[in-house]
N, C-alpha and C. Protein backbone atom coordinates (compact mmCIF):
# COMPACT_ATOMS: atom_id res chain seq x y z
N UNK A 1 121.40 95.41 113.61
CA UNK A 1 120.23 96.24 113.44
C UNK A 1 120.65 97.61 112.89
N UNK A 2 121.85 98.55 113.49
CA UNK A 2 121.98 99.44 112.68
C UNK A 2 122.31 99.10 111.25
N UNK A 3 123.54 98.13 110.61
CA UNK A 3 123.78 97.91 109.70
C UNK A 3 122.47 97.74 108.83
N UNK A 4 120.99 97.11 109.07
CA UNK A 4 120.11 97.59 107.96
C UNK A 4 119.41 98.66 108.20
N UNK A 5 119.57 99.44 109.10
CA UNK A 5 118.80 100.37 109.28
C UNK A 5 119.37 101.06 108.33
N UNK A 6 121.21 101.15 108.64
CA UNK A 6 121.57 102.37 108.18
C UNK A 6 121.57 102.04 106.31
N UNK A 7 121.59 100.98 105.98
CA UNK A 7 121.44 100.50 104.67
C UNK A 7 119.88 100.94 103.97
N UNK A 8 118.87 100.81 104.71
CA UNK A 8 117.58 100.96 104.01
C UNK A 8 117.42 102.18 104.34
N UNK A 9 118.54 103.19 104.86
CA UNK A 9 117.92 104.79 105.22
C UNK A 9 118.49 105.23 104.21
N UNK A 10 120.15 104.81 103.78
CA UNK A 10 121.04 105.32 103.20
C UNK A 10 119.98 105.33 101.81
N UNK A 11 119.88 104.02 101.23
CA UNK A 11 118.80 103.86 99.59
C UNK A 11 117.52 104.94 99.79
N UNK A 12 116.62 105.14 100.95
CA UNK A 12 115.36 105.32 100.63
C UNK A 12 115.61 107.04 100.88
N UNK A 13 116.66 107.70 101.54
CA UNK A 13 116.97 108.67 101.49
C UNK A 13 117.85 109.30 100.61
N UNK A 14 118.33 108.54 99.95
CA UNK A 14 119.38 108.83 98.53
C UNK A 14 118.11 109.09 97.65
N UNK A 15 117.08 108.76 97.30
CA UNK A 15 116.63 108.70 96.53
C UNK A 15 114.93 109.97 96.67
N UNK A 16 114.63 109.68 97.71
CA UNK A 16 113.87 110.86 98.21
C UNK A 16 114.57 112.20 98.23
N UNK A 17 116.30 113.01 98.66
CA UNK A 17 116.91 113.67 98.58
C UNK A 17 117.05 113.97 97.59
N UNK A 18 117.53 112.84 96.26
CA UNK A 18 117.30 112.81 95.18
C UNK A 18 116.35 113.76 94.30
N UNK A 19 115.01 113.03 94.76
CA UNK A 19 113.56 113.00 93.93
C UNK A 19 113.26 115.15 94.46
N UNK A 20 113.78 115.18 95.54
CA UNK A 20 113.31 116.43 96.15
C UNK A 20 114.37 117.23 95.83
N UNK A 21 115.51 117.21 95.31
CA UNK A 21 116.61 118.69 94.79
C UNK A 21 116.34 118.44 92.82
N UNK A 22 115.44 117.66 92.72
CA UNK A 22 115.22 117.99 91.38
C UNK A 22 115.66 117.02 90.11
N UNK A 23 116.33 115.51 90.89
CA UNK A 23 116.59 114.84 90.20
C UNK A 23 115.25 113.49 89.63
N UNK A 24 115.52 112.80 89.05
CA UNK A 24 114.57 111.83 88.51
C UNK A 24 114.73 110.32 89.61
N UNK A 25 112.88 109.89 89.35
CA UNK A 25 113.32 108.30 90.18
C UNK A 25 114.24 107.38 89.83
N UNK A 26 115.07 106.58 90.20
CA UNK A 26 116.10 105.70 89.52
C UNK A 26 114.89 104.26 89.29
N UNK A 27 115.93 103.75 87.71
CA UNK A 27 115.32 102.91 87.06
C UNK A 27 116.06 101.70 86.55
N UNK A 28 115.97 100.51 86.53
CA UNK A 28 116.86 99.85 86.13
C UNK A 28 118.25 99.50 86.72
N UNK A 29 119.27 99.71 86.22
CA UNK A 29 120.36 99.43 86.53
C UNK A 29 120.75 100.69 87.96
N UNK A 30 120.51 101.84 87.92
CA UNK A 30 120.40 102.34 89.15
C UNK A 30 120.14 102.10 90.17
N UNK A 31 119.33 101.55 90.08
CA UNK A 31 118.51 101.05 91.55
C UNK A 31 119.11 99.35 91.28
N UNK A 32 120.39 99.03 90.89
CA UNK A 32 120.78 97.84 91.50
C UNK A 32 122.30 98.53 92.06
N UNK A 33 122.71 99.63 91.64
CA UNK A 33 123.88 100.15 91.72
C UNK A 33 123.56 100.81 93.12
N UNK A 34 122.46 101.56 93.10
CA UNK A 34 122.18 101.59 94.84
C UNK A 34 121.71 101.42 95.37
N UNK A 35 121.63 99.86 95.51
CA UNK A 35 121.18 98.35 96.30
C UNK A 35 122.85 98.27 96.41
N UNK A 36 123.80 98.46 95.95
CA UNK A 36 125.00 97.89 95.98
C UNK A 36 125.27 99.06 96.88
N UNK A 37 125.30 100.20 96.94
CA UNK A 37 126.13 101.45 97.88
C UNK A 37 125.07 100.73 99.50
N UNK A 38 123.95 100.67 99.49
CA UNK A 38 123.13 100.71 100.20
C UNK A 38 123.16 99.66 100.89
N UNK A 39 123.88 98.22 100.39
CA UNK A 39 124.31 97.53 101.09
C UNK A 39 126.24 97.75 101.57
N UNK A 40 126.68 98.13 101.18
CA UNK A 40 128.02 98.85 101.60
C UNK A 40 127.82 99.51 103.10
N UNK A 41 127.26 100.58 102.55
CA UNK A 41 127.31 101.49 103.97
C UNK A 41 126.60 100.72 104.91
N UNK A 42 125.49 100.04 104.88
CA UNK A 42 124.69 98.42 105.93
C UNK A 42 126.22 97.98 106.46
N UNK A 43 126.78 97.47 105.28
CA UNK A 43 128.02 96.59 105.88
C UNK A 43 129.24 97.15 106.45
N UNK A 44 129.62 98.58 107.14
CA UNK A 44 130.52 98.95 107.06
C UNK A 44 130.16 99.64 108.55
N UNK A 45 128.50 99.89 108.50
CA UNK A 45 128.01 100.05 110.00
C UNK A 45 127.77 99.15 110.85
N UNK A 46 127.63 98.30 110.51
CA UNK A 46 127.62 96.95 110.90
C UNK A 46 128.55 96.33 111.77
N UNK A 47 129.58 96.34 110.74
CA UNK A 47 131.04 96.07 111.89
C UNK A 47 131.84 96.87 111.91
N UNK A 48 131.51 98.47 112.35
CA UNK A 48 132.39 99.21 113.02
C UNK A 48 132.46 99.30 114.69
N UNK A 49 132.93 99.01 115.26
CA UNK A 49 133.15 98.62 116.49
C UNK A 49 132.30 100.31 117.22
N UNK A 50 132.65 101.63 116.89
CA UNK A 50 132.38 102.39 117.61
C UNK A 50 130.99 102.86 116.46
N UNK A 51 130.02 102.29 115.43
CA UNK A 51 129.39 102.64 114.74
C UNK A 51 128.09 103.20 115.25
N UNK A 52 128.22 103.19 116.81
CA UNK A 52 126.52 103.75 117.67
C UNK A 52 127.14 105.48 117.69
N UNK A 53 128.28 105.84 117.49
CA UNK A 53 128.49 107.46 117.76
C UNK A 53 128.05 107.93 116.51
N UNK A 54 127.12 108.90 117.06
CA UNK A 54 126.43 109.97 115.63
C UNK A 54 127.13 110.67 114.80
N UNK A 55 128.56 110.80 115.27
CA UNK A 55 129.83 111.38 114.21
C UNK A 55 129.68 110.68 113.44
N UNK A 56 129.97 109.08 113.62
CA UNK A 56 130.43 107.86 112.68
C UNK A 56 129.35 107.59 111.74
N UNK A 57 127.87 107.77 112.41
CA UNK A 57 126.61 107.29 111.61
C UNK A 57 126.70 108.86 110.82
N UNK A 58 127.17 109.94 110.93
CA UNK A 58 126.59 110.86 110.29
C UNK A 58 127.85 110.87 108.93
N UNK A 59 129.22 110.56 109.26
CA UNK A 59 129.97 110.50 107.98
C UNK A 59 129.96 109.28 107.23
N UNK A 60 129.67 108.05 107.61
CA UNK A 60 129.05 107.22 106.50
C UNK A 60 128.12 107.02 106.33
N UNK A 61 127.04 107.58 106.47
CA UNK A 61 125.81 107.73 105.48
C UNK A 61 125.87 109.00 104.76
N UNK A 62 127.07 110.25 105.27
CA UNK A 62 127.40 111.05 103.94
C UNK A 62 128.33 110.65 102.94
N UNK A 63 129.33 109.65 103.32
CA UNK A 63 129.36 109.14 102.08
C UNK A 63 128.56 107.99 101.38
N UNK A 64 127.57 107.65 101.96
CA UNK A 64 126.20 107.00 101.63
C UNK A 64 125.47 107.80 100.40
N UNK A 65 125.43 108.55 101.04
CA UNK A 65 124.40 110.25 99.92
C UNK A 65 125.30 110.40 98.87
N UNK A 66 126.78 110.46 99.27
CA UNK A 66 127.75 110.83 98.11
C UNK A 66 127.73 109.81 96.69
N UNK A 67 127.83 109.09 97.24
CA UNK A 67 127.86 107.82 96.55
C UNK A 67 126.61 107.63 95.86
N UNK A 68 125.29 107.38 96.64
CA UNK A 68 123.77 107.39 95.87
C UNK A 68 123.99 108.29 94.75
N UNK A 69 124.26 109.34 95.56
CA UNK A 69 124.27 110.69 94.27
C UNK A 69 124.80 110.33 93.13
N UNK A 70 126.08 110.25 93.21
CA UNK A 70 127.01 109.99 92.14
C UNK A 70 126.51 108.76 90.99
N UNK A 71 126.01 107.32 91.86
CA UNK A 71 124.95 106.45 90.94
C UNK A 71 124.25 107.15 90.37
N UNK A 72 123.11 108.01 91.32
CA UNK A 72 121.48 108.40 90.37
C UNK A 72 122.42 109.64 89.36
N UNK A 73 123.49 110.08 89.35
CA UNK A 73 123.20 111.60 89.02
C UNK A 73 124.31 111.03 86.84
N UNK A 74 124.74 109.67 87.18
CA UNK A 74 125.68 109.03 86.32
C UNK A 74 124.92 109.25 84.90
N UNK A 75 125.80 109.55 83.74
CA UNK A 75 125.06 109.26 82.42
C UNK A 75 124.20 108.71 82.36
N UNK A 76 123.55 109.11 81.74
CA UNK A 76 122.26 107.89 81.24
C UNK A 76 120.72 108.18 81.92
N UNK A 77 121.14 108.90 82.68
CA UNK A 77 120.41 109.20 84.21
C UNK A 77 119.27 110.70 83.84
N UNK A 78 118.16 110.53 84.24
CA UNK A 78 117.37 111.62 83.56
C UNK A 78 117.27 112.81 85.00
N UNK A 79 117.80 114.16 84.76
CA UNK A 79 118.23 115.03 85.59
C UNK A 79 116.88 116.34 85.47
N UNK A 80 116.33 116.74 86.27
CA UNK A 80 115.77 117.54 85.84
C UNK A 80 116.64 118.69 86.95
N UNK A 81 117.91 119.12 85.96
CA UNK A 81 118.61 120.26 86.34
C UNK A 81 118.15 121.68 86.68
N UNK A 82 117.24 121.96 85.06
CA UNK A 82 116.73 123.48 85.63
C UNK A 82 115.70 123.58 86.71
N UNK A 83 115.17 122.73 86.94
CA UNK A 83 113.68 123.25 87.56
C UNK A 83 114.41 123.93 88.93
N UNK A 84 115.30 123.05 89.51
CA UNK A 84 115.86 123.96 90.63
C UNK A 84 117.23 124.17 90.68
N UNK A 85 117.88 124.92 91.91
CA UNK A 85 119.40 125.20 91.62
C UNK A 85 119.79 124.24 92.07
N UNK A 86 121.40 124.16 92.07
CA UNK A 86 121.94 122.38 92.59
C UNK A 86 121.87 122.67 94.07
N UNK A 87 122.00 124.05 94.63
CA UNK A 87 121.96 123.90 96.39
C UNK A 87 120.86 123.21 97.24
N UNK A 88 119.42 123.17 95.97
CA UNK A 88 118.55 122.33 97.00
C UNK A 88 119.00 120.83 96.89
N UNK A 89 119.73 120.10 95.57
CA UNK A 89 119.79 119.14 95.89
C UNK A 89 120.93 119.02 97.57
N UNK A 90 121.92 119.51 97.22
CA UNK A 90 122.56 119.48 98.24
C UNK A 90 122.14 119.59 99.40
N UNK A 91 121.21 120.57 99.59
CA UNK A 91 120.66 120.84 101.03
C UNK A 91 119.69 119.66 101.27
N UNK A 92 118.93 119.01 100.24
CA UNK A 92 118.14 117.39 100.56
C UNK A 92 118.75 116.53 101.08
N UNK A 93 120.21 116.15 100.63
CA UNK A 93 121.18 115.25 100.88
C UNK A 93 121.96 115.67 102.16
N UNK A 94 121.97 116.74 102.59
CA UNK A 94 122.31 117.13 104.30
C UNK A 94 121.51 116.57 105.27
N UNK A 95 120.07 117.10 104.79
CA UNK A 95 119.07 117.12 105.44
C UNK A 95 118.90 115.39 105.57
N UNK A 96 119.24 114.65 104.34
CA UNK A 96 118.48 113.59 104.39
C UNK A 96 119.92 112.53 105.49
N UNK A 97 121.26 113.02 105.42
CA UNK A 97 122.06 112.88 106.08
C UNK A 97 121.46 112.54 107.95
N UNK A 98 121.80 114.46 108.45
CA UNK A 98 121.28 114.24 109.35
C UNK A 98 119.99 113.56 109.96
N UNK A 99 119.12 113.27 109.36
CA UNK A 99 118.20 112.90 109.85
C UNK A 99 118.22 111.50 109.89
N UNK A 100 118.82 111.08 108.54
CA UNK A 100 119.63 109.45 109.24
C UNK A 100 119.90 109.05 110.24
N UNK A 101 120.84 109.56 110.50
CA UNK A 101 122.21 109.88 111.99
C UNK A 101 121.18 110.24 112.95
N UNK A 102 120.40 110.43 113.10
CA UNK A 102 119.62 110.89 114.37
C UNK A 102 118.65 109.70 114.38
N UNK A 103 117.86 109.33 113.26
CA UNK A 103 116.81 108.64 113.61
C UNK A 103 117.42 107.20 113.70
N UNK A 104 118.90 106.84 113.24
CA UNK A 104 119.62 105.67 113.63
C UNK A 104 119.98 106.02 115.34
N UNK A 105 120.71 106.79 115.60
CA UNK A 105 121.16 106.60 116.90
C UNK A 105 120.19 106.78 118.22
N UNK A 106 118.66 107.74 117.61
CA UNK A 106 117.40 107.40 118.75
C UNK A 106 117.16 105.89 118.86
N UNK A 107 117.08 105.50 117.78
CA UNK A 107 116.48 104.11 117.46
C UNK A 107 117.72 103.18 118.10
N UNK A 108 118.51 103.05 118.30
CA UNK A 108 119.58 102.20 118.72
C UNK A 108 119.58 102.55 119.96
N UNK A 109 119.78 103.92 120.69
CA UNK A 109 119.43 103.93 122.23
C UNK A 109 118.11 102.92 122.49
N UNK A 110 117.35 103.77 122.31
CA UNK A 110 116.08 102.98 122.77
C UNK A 110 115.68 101.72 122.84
N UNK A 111 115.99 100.91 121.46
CA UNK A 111 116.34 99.47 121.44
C UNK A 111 117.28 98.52 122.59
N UNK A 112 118.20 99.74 123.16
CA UNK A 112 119.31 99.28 124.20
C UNK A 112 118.53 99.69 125.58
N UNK A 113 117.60 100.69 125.39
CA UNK A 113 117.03 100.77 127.04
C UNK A 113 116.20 99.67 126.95
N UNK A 114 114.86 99.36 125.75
CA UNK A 114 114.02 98.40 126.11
C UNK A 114 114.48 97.29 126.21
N UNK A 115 116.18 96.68 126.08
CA UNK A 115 116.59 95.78 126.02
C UNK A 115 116.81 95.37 127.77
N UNK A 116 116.96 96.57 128.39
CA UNK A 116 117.44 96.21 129.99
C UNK A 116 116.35 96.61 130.23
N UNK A 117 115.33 96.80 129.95
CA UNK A 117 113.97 97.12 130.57
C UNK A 117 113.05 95.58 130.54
N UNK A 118 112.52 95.28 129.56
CA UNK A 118 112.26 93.66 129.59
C UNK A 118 112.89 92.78 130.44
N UNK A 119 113.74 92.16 129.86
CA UNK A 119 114.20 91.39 131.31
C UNK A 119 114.03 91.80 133.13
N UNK A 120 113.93 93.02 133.13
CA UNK A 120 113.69 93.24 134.71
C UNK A 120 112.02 93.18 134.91
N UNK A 121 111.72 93.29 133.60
CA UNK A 121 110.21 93.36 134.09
C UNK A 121 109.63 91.87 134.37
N UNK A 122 109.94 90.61 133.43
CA UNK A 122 109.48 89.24 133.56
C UNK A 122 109.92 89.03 135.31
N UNK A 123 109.07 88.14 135.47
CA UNK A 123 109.15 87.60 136.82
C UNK A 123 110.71 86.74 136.92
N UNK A 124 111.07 87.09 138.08
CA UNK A 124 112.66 86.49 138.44
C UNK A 124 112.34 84.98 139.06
N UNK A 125 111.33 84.54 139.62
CA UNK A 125 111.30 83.27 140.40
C UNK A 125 110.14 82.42 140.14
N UNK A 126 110.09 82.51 138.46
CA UNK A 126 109.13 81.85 138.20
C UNK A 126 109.32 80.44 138.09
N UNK A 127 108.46 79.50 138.57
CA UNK A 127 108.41 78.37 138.88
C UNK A 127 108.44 77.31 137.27
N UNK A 128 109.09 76.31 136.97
CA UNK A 128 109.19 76.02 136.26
C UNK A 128 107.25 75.10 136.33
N UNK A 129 107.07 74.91 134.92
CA UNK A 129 105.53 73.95 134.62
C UNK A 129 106.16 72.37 134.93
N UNK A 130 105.59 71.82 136.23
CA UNK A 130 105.85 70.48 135.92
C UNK A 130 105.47 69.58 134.81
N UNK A 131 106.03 68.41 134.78
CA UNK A 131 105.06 67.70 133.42
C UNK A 131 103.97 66.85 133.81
N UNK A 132 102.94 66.97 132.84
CA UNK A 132 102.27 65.95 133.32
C UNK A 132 102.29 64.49 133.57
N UNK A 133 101.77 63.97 134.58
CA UNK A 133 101.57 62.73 135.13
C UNK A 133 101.10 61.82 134.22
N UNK A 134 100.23 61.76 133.54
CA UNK A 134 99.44 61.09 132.69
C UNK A 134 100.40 59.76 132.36
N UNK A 135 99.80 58.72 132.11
CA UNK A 135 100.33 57.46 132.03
C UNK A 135 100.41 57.19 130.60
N UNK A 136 101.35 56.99 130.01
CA UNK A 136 101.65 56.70 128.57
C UNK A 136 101.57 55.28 128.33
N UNK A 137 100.37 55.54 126.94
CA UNK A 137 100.15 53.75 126.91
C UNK A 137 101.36 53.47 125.97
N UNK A 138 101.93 52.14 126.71
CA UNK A 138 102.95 51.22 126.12
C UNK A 138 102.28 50.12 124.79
N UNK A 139 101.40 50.08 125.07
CA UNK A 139 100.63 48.83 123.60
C UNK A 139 98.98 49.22 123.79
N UNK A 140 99.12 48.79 122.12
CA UNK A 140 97.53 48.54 122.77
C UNK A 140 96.76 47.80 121.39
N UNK A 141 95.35 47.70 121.79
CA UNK A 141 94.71 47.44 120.83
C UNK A 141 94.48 47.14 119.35
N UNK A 142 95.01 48.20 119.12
CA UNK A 142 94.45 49.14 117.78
C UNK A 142 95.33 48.99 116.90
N UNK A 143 95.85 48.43 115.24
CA UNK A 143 96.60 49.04 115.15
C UNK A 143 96.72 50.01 114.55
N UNK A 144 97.86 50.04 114.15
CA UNK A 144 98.53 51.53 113.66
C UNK A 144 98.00 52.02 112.22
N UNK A 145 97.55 53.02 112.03
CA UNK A 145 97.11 53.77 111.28
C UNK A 145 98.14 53.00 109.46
N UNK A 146 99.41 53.29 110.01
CA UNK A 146 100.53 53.15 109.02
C UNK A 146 100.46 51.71 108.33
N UNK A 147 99.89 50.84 109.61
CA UNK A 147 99.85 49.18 109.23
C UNK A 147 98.49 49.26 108.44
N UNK A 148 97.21 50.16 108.81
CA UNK A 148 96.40 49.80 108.13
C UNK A 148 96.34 50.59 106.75
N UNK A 149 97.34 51.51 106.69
CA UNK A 149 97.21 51.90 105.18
C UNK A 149 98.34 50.76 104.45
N UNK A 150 99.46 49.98 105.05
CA UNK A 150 100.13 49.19 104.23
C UNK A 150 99.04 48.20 103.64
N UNK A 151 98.47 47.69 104.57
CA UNK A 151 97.33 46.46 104.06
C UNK A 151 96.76 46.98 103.18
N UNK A 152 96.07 47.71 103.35
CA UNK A 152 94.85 48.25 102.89
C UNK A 152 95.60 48.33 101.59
N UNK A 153 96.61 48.57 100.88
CA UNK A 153 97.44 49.15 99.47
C UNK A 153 97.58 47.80 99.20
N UNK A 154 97.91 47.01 99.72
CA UNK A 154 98.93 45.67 99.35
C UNK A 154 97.16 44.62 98.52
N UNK A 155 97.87 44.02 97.35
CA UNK A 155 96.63 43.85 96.70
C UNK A 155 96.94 41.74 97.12
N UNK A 156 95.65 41.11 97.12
CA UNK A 156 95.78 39.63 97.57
C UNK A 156 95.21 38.96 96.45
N UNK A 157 95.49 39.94 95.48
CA UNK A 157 94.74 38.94 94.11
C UNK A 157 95.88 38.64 93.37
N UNK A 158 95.96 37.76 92.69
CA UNK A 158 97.37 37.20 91.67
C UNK A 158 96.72 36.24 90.54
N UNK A 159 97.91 35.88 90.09
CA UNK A 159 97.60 34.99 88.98
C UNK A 159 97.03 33.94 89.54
N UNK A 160 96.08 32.74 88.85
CA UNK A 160 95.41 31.62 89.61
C UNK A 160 96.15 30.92 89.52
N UNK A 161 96.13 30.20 90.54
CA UNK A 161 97.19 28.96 90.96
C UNK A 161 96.72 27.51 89.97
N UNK A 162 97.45 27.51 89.14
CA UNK A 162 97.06 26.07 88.83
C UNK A 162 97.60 24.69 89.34
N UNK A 163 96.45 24.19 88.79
CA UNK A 163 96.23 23.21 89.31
C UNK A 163 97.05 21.79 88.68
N UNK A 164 97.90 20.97 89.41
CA UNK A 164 98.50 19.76 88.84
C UNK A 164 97.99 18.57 89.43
């Protein structure tokens, strides 16, 4: 669960951080290049053994941002440089940092309290549903649906039998 969290925060905040220090939406080949960072940092939180400490979530999803950046900001890439100075982008990509790292590691506590919270709440000595009694017919009557669509298909007309 962190590994996509931290994967779909890392893309949708690379790119909002992005969109807000003055750069352009990514198009095309960008946005497969960070689908590729965005699954990286997913996979790297994923199986880091100590990846619930907010140190760990807060330096790889900055090199999450680093990396987005470096995709959206690559040749080819439409920059709208002047409108602002480069410190707001930077300060988006902090911002969009920490707030990762925080809204991953609330979200992962809490997931771990409601996890020991449920189970204590279901009933401990609940009685299993017996089965029902009901008598299962062994044969009968009727037949089978399956026999009467074979007949029913199977044709009893043929060539006429002649006669010697």
């Amino acid at each position: 669960m962190r590994g996509t969290a931290a994967g779909l925060l890392t893309a949708a905040l690379t790119v909002a951080a992005h969109s807000v220090g003055g750069g352009g939406l990514p198009f095309g080949v960008d946005v497969v290049a960070l689908g590729v960072v965005a699954v990286t940092v997913g996979a790297v939180l994923a199986s880091a053994s100590r990846g619930g400490d907010v140190r760990i979530l807060a330096v790889v999803l900055a090199a999450g941002q680093v990396a987005g950046h470096a995709v959206l900001a690559a040749p080819g890439h439409l920059h709208a440089a002047a409108a602002l100075p480069a410190w707001s982008m930077v300060t988006a990509h902090v911002v969009a940092v920490v707030a990762g790292a925080a809204l991953i590691g609330i979200g992962e506590h809490l997931a771990r309290a409601l996890s020991r919270v449920v189970p204590s709440a279901a009933p401990a000595g609940a009685a299993p549903i017996a089965p029902s009694r009901q008598p299962v017919a062994r044969s009968s009557d009727h037949p089978l649906l399956s026999t009467l669509l074979l007949a029913s298909s199977m044709s009893h007309r043929g060539p006429p039998v002649s006669t010697r």
